[in-house]
Structure formats: structure tokens, C-alpha cells
N, C-alpha and C. Protein backbone atom coordinates (compact mmCIF):
# COMPACT_ATOMS: atom_id res chain seq x y z
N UNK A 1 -145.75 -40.79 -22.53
CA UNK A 1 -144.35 -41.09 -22.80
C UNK A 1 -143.47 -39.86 -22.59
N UNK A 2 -144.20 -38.58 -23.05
CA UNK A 2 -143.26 -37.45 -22.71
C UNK A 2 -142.78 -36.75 -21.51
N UNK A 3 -143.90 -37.36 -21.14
CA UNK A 3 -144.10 -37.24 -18.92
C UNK A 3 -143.32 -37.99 -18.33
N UNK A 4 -143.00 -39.12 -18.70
CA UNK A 4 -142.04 -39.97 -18.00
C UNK A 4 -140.36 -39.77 -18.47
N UNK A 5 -140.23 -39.16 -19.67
CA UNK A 5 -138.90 -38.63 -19.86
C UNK A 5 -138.73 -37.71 -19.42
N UNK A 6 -139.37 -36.50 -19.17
CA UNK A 6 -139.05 -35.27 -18.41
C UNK A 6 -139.01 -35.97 -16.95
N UNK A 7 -139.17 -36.88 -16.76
CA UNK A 7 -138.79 -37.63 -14.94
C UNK A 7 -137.61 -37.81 -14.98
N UNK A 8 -137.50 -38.70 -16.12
CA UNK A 8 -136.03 -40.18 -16.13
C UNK A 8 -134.92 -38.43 -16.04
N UNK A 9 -135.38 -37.30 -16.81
CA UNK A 9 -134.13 -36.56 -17.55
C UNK A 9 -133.76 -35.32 -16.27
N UNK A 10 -134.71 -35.61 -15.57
CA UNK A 10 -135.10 -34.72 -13.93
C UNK A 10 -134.16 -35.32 -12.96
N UNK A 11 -134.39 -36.35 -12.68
CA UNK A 11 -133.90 -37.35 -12.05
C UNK A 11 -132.18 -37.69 -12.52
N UNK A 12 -131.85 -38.14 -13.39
CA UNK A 12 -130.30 -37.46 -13.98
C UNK A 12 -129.83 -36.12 -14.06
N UNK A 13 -130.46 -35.50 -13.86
CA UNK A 13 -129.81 -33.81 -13.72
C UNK A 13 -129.86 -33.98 -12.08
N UNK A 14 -130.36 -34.12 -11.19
CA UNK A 14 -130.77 -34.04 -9.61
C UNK A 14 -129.81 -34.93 -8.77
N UNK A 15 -129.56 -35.89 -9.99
CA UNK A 15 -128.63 -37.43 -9.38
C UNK A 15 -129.88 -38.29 -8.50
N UNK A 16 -130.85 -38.31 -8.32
CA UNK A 16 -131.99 -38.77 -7.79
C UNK A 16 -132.41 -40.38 -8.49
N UNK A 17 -131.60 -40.79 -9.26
CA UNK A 17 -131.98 -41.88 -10.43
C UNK A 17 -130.98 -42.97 -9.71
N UNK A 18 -131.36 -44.01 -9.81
CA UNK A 18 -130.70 -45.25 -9.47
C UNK A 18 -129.24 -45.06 -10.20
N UNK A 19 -129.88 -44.68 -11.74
CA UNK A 19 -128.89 -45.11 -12.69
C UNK A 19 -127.74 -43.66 -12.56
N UNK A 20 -128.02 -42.65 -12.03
CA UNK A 20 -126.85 -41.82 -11.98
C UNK A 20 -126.22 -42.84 -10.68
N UNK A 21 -127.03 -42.70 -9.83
CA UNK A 21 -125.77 -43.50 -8.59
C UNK A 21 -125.44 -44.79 -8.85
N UNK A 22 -125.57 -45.69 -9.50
CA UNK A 22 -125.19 -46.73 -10.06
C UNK A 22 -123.61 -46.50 -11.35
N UNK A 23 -123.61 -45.25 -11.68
CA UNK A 23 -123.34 -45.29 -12.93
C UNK A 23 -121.83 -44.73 -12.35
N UNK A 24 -122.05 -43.72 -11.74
CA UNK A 24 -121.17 -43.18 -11.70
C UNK A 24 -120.80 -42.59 -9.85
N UNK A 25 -121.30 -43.25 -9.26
CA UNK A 25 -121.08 -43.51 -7.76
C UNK A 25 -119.80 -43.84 -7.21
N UNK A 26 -119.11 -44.25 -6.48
CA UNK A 26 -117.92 -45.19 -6.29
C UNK A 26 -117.33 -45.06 -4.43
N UNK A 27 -117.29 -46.41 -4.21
CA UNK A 27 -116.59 -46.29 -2.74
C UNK A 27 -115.38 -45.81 -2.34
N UNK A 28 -115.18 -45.20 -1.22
CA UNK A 28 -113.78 -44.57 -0.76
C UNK A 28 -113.91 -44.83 0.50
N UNK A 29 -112.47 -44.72 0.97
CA UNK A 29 -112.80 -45.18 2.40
C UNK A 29 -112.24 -44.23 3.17
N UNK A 30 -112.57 -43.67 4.52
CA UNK A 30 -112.27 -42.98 5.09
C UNK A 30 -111.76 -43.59 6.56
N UNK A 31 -110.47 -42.73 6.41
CA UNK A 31 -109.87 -43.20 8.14
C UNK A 31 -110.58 -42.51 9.22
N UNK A 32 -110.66 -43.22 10.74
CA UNK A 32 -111.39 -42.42 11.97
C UNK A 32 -110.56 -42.56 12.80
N UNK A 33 -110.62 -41.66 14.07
CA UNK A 33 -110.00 -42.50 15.34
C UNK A 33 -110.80 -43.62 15.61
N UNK A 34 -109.76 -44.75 16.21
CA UNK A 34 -110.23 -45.95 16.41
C UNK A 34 -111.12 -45.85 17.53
N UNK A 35 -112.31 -46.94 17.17
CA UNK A 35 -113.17 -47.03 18.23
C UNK A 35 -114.43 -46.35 18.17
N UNK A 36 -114.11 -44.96 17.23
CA UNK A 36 -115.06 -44.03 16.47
C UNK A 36 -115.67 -44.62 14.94
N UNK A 37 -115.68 -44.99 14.84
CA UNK A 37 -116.17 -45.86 13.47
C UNK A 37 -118.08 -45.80 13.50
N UNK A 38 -118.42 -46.12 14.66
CA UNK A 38 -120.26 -46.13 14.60
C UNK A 38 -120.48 -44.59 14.81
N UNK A 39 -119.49 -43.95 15.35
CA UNK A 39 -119.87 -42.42 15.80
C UNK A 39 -119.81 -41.43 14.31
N UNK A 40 -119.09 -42.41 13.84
CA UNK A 40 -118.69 -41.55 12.63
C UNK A 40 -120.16 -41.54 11.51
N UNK A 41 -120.37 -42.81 11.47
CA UNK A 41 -121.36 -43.09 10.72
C UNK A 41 -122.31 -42.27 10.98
N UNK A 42 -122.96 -42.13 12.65
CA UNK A 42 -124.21 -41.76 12.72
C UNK A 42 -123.90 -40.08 12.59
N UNK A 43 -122.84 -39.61 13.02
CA UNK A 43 -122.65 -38.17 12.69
C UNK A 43 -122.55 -38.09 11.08
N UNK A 44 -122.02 -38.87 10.35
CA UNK A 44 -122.33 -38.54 8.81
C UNK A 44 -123.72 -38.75 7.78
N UNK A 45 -124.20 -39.71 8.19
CA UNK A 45 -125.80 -39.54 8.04
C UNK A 45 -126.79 -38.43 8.36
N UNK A 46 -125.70 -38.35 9.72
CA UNK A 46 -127.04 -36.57 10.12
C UNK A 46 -126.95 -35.71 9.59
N UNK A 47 -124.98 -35.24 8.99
CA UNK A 47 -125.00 -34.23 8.25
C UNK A 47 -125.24 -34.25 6.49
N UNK A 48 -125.33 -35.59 6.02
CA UNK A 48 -125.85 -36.07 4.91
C UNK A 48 -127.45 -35.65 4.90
N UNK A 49 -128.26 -35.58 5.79
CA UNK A 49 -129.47 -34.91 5.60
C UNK A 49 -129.60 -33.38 6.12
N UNK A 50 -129.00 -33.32 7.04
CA UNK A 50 -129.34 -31.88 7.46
C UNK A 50 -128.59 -30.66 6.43
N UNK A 51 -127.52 -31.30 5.54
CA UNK A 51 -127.29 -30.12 4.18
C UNK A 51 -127.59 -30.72 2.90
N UNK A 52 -128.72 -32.09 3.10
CA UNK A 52 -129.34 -32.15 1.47
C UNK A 52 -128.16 -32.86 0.59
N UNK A 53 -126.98 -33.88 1.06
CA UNK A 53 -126.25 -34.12 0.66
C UNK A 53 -126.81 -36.04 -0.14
N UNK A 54 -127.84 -36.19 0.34
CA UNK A 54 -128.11 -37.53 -0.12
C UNK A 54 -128.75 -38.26 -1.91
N UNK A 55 -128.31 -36.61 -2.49
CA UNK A 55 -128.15 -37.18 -3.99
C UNK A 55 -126.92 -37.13 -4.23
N UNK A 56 -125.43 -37.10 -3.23
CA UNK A 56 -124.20 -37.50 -3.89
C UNK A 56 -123.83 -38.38 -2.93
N UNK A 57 -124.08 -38.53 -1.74
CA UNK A 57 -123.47 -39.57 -0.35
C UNK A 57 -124.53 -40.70 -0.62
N UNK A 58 -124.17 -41.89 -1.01
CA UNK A 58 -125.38 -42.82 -0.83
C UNK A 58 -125.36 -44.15 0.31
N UNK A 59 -124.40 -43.87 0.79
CA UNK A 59 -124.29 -45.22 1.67
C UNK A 59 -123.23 -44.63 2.56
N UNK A 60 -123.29 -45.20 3.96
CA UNK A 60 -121.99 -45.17 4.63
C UNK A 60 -121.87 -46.57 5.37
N UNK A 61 -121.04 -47.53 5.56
CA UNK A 61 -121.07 -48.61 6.19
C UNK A 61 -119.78 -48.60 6.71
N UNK A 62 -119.61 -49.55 8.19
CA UNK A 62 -118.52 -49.88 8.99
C UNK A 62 -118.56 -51.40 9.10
N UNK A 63 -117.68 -51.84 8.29
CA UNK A 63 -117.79 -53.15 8.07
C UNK A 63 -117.11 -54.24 9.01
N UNK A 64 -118.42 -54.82 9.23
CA UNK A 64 -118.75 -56.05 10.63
C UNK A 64 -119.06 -57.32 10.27
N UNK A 65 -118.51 -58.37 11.24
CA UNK A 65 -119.15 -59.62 10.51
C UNK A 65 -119.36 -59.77 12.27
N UNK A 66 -120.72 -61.16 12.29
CA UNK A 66 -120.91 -61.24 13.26
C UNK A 66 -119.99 -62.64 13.72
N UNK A 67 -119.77 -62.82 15.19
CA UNK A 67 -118.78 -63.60 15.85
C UNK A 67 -119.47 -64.35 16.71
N UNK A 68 -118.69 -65.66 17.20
CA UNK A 68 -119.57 -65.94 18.41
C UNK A 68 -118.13 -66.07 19.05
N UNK A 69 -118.45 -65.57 20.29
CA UNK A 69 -117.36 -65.40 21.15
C UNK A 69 -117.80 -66.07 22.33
N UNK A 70 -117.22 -67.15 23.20
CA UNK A 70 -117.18 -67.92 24.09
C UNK A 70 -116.21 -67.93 25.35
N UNK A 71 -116.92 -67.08 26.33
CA UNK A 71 -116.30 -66.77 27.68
C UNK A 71 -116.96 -66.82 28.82
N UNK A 72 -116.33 -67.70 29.96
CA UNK A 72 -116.55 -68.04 31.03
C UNK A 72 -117.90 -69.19 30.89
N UNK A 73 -117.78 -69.90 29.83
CA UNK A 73 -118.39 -70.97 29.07
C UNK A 73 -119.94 -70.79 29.05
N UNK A 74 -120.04 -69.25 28.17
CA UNK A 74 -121.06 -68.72 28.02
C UNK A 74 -120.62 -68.74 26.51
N UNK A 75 -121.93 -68.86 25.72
CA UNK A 75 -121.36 -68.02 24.10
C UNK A 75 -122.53 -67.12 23.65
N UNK A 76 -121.83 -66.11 23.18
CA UNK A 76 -122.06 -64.89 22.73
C UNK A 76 -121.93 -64.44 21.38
N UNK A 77 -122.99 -63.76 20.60
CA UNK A 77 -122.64 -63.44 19.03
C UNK A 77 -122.31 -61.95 19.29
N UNK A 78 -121.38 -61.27 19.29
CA UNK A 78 -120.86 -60.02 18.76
C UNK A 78 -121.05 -59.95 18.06
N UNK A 79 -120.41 -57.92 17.26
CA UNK A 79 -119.71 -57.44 15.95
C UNK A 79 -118.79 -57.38 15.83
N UNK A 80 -118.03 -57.86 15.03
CA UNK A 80 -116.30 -57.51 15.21
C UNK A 80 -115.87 -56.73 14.16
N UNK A 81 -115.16 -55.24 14.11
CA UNK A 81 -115.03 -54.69 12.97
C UNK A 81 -113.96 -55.38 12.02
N UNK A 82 -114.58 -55.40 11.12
CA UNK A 82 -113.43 -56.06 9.79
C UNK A 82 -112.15 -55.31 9.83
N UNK A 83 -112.10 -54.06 9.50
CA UNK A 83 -111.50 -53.13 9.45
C UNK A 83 -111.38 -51.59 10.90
N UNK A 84 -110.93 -52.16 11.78
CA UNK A 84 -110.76 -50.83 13.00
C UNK A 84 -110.24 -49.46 12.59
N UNK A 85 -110.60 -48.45 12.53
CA UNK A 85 -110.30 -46.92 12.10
C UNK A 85 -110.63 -46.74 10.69
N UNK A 86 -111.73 -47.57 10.16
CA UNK A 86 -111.96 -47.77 8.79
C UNK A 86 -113.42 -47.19 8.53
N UNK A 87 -114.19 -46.86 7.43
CA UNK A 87 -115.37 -46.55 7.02
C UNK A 87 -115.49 -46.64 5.26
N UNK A 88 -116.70 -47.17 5.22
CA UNK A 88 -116.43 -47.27 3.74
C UNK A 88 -117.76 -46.16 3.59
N UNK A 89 -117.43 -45.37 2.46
CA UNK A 89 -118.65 -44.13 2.49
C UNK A 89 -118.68 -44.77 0.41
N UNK A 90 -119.70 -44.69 -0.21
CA UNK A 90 -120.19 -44.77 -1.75
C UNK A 90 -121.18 -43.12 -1.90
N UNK A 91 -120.46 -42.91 -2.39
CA UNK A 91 -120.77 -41.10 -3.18
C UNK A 91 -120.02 -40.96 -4.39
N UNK A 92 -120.61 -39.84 -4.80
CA UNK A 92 -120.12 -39.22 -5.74
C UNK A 92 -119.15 -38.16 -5.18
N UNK A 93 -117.94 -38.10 -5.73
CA UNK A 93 -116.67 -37.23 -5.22
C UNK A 93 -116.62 -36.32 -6.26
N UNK A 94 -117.35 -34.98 -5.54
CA UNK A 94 -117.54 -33.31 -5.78
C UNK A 94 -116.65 -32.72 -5.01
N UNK A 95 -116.49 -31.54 -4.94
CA UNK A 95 -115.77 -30.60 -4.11
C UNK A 95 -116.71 -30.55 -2.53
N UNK A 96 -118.59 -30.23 -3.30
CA UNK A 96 -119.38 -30.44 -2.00
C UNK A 96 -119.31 -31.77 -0.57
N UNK A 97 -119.49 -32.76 -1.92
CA UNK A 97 -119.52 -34.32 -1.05
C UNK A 97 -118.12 -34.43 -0.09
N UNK A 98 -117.16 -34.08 -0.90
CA UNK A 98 -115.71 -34.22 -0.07
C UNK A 98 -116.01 -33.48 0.94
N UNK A 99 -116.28 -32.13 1.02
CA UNK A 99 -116.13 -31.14 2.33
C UNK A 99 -117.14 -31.80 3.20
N UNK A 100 -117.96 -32.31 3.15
CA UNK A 100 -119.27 -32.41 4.25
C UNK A 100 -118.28 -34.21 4.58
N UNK A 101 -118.16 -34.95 3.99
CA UNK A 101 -117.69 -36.26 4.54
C UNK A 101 -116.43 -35.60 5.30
N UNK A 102 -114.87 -35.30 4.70
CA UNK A 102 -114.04 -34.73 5.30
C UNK A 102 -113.79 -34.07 6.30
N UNK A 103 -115.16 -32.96 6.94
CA UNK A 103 -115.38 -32.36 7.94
C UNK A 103 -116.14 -32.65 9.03
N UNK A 104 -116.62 -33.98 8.95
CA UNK A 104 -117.58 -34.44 10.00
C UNK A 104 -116.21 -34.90 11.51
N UNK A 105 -117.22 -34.64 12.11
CA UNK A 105 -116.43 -35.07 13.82
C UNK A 105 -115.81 -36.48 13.70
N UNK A 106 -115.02 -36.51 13.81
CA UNK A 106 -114.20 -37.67 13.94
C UNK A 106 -113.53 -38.44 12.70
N UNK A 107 -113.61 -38.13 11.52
CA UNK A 107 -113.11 -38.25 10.54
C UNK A 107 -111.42 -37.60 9.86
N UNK A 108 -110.23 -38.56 10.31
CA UNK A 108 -108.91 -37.96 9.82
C UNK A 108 -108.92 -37.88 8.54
N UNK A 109 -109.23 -38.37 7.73
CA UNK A 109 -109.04 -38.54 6.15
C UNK A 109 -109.75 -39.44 5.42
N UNK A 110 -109.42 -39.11 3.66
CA UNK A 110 -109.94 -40.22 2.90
C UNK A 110 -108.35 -40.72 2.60
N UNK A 111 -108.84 -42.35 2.60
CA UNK A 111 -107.44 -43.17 2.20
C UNK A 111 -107.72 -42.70 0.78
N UNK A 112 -106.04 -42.18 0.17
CA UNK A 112 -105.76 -41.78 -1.07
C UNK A 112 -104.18 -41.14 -1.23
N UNK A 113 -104.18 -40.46 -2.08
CA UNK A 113 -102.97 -39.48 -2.46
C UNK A 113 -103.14 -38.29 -1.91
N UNK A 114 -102.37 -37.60 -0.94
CA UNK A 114 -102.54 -36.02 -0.06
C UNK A 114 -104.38 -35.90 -0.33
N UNK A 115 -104.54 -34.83 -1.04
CA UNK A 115 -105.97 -34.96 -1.05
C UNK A 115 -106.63 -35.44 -2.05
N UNK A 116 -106.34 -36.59 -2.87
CA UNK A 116 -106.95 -37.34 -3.76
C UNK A 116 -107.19 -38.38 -3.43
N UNK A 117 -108.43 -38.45 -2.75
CA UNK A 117 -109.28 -39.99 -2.34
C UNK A 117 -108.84 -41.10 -3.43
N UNK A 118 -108.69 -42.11 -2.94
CA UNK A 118 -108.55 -43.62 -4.12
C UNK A 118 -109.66 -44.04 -3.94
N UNK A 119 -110.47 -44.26 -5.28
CA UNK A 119 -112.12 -45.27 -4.89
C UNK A 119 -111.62 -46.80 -4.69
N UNK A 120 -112.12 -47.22 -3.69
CA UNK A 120 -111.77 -48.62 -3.60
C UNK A 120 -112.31 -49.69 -5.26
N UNK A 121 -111.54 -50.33 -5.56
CA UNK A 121 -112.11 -50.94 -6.98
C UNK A 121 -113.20 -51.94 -6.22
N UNK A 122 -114.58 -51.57 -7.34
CA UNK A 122 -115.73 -52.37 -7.22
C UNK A 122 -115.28 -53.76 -6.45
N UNK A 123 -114.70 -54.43 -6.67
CA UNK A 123 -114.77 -55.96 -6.85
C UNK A 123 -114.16 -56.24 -5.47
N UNK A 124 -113.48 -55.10 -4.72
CA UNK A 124 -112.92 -55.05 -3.88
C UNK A 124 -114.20 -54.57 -2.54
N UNK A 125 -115.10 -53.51 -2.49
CA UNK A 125 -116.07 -52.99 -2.11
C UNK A 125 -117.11 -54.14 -2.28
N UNK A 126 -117.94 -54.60 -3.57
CA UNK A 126 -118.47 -56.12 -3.16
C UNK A 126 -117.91 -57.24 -2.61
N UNK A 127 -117.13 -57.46 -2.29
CA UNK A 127 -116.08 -58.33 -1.42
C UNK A 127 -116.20 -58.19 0.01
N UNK A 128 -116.21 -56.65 0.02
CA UNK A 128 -116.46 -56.74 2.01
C UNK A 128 -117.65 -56.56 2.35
N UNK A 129 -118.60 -56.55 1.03
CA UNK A 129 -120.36 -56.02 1.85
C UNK A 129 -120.26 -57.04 1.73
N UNK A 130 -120.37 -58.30 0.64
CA UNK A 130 -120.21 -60.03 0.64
C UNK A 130 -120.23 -60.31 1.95
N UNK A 131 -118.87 -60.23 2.28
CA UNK A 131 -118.31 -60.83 3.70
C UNK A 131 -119.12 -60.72 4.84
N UNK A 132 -119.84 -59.07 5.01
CA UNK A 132 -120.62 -58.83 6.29
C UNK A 132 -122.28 -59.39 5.87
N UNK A 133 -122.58 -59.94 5.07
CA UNK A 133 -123.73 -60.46 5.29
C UNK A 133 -123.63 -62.06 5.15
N UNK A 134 -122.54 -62.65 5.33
CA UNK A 134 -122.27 -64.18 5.55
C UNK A 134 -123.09 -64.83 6.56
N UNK A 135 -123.70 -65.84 6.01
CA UNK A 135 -124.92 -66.58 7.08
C UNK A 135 -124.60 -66.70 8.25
N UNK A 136 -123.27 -67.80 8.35
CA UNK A 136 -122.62 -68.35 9.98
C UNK A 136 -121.93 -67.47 10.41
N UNK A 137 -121.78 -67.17 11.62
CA UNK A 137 -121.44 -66.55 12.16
C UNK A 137 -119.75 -67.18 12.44
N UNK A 138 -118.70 -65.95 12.70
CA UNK A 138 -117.29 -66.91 13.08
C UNK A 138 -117.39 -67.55 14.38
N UNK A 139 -116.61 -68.70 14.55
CA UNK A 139 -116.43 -68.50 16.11
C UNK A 139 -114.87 -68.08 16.96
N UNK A 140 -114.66 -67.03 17.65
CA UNK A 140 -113.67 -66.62 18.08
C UNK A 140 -112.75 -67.99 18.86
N UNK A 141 -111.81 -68.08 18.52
CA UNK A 141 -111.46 -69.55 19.33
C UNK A 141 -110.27 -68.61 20.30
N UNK A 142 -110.55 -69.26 21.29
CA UNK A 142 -109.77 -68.31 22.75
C UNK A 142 -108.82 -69.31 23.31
N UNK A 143 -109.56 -70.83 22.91
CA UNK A 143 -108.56 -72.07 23.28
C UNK A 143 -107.43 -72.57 22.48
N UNK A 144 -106.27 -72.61 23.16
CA UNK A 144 -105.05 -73.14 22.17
C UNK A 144 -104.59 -74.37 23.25
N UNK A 145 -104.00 -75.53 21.69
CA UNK A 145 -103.26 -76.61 22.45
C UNK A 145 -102.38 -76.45 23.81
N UNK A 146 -102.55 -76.86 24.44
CA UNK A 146 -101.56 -76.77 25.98
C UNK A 146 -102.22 -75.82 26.94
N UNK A 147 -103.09 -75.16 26.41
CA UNK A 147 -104.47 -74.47 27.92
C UNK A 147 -104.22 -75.77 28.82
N UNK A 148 -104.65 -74.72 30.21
CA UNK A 148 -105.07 -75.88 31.16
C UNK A 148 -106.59 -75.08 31.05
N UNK A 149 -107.42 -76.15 31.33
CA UNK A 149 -108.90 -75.68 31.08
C UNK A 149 -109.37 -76.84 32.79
N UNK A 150 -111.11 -75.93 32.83
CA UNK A 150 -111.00 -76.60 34.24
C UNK A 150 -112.90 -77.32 33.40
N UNK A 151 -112.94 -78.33 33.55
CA UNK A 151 -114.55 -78.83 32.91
C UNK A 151 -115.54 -78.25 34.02
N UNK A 152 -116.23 -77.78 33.19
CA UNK A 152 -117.59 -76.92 34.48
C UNK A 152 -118.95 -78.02 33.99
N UNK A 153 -119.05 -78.70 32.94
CA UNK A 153 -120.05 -79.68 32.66
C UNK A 153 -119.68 -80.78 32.37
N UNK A 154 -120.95 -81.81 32.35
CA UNK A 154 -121.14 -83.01 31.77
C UNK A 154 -119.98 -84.00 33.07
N UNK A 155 -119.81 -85.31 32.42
CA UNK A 155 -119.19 -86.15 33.73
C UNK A 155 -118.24 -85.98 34.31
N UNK A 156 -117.06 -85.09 33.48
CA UNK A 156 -116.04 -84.97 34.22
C UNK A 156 -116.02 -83.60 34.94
N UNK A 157 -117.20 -82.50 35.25
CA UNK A 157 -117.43 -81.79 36.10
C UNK A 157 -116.31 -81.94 37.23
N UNK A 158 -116.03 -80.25 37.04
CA UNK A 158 -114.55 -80.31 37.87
C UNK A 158 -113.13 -80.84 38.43
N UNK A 159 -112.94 -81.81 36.82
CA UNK A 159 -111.83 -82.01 36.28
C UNK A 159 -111.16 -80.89 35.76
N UNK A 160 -109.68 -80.82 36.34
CA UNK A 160 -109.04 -80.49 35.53
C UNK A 160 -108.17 -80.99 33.96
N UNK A 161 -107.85 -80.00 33.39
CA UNK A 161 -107.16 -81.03 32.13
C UNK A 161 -106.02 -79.68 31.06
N UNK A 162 -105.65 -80.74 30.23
CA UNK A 162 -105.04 -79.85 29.20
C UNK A 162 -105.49 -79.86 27.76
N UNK A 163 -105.51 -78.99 26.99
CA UNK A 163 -105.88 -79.33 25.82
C UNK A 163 -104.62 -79.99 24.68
N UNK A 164 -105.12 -81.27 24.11
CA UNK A 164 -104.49 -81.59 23.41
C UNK A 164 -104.76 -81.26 21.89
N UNK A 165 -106.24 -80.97 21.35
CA UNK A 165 -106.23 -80.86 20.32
C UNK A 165 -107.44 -79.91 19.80
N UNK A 166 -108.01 -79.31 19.11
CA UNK A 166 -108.96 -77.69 19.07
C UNK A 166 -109.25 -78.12 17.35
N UNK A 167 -110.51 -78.30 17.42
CA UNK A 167 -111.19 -78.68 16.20
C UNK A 167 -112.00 -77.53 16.14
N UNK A 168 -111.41 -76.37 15.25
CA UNK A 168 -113.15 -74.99 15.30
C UNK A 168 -114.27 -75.44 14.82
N UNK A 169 -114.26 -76.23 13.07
CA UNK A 169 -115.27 -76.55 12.83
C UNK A 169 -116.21 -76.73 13.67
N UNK A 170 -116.20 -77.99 14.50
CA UNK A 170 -117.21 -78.53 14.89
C UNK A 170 -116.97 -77.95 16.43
N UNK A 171 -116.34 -76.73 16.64
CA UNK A 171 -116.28 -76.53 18.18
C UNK A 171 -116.00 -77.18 19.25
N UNK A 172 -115.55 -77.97 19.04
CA UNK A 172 -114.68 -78.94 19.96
C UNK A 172 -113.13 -79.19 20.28
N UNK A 173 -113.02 -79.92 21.74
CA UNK A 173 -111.73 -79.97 22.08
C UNK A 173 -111.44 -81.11 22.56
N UNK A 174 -110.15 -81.56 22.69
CA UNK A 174 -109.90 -83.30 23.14
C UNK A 174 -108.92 -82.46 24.16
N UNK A 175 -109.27 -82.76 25.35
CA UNK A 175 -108.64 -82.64 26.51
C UNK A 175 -108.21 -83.93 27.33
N UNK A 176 -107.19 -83.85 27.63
CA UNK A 176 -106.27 -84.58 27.93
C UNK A 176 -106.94 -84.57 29.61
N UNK A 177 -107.29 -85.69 30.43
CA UNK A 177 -107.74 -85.80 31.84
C UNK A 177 -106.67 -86.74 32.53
N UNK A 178 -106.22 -86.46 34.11
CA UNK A 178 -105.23 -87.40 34.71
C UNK A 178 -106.89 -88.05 35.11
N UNK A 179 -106.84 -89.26 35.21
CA UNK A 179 -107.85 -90.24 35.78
C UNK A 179 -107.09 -91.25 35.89
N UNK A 180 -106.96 -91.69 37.22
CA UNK A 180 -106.51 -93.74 37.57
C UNK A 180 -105.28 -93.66 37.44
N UNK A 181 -104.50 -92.35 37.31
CA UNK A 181 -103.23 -92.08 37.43
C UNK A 181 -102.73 -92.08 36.14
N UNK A 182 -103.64 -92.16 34.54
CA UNK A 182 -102.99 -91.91 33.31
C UNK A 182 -104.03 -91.04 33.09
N UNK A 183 -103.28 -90.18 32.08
CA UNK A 183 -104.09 -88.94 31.34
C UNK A 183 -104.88 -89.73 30.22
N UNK A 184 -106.24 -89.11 30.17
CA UNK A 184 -107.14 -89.98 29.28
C UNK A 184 -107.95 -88.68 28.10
N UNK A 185 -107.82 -89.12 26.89
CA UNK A 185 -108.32 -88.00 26.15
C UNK A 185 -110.35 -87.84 26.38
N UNK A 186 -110.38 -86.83 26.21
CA UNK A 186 -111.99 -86.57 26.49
C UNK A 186 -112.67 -85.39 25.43
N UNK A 187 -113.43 -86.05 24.49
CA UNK A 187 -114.01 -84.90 23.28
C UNK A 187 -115.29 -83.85 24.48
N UNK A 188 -114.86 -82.73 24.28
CA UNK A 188 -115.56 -81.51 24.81
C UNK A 188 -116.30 -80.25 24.04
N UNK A 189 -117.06 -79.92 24.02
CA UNK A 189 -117.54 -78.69 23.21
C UNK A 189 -117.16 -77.82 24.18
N UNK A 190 -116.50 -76.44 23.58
CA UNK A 190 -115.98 -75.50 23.86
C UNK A 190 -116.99 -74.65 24.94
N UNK A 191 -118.26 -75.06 25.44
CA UNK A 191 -119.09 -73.87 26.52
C UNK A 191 -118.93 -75.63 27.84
N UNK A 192 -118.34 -76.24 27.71
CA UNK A 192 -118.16 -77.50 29.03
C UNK A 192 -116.78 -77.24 29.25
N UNK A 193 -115.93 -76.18 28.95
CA UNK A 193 -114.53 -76.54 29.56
C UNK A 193 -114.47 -74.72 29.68
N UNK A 194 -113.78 -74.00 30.71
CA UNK A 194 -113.48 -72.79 30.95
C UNK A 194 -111.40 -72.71 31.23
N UNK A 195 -110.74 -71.77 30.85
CA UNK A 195 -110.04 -71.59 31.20
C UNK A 195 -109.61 -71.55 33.05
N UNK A 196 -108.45 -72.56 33.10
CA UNK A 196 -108.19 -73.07 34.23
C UNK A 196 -107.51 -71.24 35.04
């Protein structure tokens, strides 16, 4: 019993304990140049180990949800950043932790007051890790009412048409077809019709 408290009391002096980074941890978010957001990450992880910084930096994430994006009536699951020029870093905010996050390549700032980082409130930080591990994926909708779209499948293959109506749920579209000299509506899933 006395062996395992000289751990638990090792481990809280070191910050090495769940319960120090649990306890007293907190997210902040840091601005990047846009587009730099994955660069940022992997340059702050490297310098998070290479100066021994990973009993106050415990996480860095660039928050993504995945997409399905549908072009040239192909579909595709992307990442789409939630937040562009954004990073969410969870540390402990020392004088050390600040200088090594603050000084990494590509990093303008922590969102805050001049130099007083704001921790994002918990409820706000579980909210966007929530979001990026959501089962379905979005789907990017590229089609709006009044497209002219040209059908690349199924019977009306190389019909033209217009869209009259864009259901995301279920990924579908009612396109409007001239046939027999009246326009006739036609239900389509969004990878059978391409922009005209």
C-alpha cells in the first residue's frame, strides 16, 4: 500500500497521472495560417516530444468531420475542416507549455486576451470532438433547384433536364425532363445526374 502511494504522489508531482491531466488540463485554441492546420499539428507533436513537453501538452486536434462529396457523378468521402485557421491544443497553461505551443512554425496565436489564452469551456471542446466522431458522414450537396444537370445513367441516359426539387436526406433529385414535348418530373440519385 505504501508503494503504490509513493506512485499515485510521483505521478501528481510529474503531472504523469490521468487525474492531474484530467483535473486540471483545459483546451485553448490556437490560430494558424490557413491551410496549415495538419502542418501545425505534426510540427507540434514533434516539438511536444523532442523538449519532454508531454506531461503538460496532452492532445492536439484539427477538427474534421468526414463528407461525402459528389463530382462528375463520382462520390467521394473527404475531411472537411470544421474550423479553417483553427487548432484545438488541451494542456496545461505554464509559461513552458505556452512558449513551445506559441513558437512552433506556423502558429499566429492563442485565441484570447493580448497574451491571455481563453480555455475554450469544457462543454464547448466536448461538442466539437462529439461532432468529429459522428457515424454518417455529411453529404456536400453541389445541386441547387434550377441546375441544368445532364443524366449520365439509368433510362434517361443523356437527357438533359432541370432540377426541380433536392431532397439531401435521401440524396435525391426530381428533375424536370422535356419528353413528347412536356417536361416530365424524374426521381434521380445524385451520382445519375452531372452538372450540365
Amino acid at each position: 500500500m505504501v508503494a503504490q502511494q509513493t506512485v499515485a504522489e510521483a505521478q501528481s508531482e510529474t503531472g504523469s497521472g490521468d487525474s492531474t491531466k484530467n483535473a486540471d488540463a483545459k483546451w485553448y485554441v490556437i490560430h494558424t495560417y490557413s491551410g496549415y492546420e495538419n502542418k501545425v499539428k505534426t510540427n507540434l507533436e514533434h516539438r511536444i516530444a523532442s523538449m519532454d513537453m508531454a506531461h503538460k501538452i496532452f492532445r492536439v486536434v484539427v477538427p474534421t468531420e468526414e463528407e461525402v462529396e459528389i463530382k462528375n457523378g463520382q462520390r467521394r468521402t473527404v475531411q472537411r475542416k470544421l474550423y479553417p485557421g483553427y487548432v484545438l491544443v488541451e494542456m496545461l497553461l505554464e509559461d513552458d507549455s505556452w512558449y513551445v505551443v506559441r513558437n512552433t512554425p506556423g502558429v499566429t496565436s492563442f485565441v484570447g486576451h493580448g497574451n491571455n489564452p481563453t480555455p475554450l469551456p469544457e462543454s464547448e471542446a466536448q461538442a466539437i470532438l462529439k461532432q468529429m466522431h459522428e457515424e454518417k458522414p455529411q453529404v456536400r450537396i453541389t445541386y441547387h433547384k434550377s441546375d441544368r444537370v445532364k443524366i449520365v445513367d439509368g433510362p434517361f441516359a443523356e437527357f438533359l433536364g432541370t432540377i426541380d426539387a433536392v431532397d439531401e436526406e435521401k440524396t435525391k433529385l426530381r428533375v424536370l425532363v422535356s419528353m413528347f414535348g412536356r417536361e416530365t418530373p424524374v426521381e434521380l440519385d445524385f451520382l445519375q445526374v452531372e452538372k450540365a
